[in-house]
C-alpha atoms as a PDB file:
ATOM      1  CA  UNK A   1       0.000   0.000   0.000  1.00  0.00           C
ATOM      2  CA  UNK A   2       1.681   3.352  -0.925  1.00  0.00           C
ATOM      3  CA  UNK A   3      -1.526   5.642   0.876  1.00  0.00           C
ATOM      4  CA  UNK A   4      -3.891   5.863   3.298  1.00  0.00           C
ATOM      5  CA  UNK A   5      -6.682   8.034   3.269  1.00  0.00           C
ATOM      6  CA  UNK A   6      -8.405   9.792   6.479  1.00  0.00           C
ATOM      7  CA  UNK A   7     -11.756  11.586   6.699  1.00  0.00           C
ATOM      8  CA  UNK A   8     -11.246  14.257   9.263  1.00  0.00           C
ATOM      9  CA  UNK A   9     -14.401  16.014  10.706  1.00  0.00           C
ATOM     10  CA  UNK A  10     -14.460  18.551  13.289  1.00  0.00           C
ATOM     11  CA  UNK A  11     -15.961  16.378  16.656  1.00  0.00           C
ATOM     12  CA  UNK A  12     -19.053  17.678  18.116  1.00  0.00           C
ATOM     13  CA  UNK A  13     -17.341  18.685  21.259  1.00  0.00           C
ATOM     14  CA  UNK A  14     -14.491  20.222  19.728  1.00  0.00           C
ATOM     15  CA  UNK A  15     -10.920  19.058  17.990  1.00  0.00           C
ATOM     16  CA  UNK A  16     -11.336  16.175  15.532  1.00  0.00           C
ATOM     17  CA  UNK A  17     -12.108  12.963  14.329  1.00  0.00           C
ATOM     18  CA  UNK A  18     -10.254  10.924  11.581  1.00  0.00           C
ATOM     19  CA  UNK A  19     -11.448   7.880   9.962  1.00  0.00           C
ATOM     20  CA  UNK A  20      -9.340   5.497   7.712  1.00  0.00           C
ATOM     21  CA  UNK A  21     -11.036   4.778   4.623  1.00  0.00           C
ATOM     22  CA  UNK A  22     -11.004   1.249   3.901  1.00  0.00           C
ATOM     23  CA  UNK A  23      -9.290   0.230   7.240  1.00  0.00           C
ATOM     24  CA  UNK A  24     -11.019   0.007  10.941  1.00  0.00           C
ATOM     25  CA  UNK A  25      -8.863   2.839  12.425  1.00  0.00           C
ATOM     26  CA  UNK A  26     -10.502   5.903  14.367  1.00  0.00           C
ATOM     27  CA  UNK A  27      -8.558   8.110  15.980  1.00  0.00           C
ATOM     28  CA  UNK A  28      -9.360  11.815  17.801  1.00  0.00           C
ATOM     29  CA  UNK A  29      -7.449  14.900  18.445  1.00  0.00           C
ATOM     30  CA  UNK A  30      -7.652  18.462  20.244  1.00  0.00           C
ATOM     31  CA  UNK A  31      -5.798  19.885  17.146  1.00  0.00           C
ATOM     32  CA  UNK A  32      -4.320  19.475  13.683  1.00  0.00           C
ATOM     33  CA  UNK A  33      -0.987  18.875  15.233  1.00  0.00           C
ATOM     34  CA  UNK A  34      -1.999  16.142  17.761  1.00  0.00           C
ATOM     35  CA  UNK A  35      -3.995  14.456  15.337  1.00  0.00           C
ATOM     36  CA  UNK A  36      -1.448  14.037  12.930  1.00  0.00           C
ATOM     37  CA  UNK A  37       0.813  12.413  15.873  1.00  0.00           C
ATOM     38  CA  UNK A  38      -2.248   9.919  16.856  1.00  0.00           C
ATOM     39  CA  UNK A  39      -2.959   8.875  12.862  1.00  0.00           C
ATOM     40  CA  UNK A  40       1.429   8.126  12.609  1.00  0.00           C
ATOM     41  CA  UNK A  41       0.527   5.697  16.006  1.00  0.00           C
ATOM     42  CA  UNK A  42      -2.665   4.269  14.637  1.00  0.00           C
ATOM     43  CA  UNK A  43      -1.657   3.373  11.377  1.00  0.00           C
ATOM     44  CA  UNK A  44       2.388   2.073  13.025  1.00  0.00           C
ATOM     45  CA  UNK A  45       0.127  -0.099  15.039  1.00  0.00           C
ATOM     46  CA  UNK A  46      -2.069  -1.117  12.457  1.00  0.00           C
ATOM     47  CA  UNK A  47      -0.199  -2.362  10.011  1.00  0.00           C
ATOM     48  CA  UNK A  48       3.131  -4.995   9.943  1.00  0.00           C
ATOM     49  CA  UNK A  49       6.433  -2.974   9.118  1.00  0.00           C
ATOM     50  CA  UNK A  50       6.577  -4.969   5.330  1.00  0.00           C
ATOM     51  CA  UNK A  51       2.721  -3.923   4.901  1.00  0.00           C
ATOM     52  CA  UNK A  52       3.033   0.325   6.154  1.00  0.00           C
ATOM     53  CA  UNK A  53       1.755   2.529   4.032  1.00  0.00           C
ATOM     54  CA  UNK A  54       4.321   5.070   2.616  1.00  0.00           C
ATOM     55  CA  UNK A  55       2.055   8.675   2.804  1.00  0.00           C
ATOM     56  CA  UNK A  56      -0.817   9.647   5.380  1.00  0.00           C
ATOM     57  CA  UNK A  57      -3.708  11.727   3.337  1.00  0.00           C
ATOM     58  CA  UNK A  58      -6.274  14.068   5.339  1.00  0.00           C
ATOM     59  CA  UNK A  59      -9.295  14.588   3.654  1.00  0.00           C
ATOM     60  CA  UNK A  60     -11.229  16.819   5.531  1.00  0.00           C
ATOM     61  CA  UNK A  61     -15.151  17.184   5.555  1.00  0.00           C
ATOM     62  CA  UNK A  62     -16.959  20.218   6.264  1.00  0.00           C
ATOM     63  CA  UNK A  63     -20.587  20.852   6.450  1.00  0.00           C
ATOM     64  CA  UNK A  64     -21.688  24.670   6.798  1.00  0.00           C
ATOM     65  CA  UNK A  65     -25.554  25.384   6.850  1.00  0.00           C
ATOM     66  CA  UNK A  66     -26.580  29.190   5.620  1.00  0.00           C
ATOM     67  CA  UNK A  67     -30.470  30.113   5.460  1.00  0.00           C
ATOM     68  CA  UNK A  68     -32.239  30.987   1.876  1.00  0.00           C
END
């Protein structure tokens, strides 16, 4: 695998939420920063060295709501 992708939402009650696509890892942050250091543990503990994907992708999802 040369990339993983993550969905990252904003959480509900603040800092963020990333979701592997494809793979069953979930991880959650306070900030950007910290949730770039929890996705590099997830996905080392995830996946065998021989099997590590070379490049971490964010995708991030945004909803915003505005009246007629």
């Amino acid at each position: 695998m040369n990339e993983i992708i993550f969905l990252v939402e904003e959480a509900d009650e603040g800092g963020f939420i990333a979701k592997a696509l494809g793979e069953s890892i979930v991880t959650q942050a306070e900030t950007l920063d910290e949730l770039k250091i929890q996705v590099r543990d997830a996905v080392r503990c995830h996946f065998d060295a021989d099997k590590l994907p070379k490049m971490i992708r964010f995708h991030f999802v945004r909803d915003e709501v505005f009246a007629i």
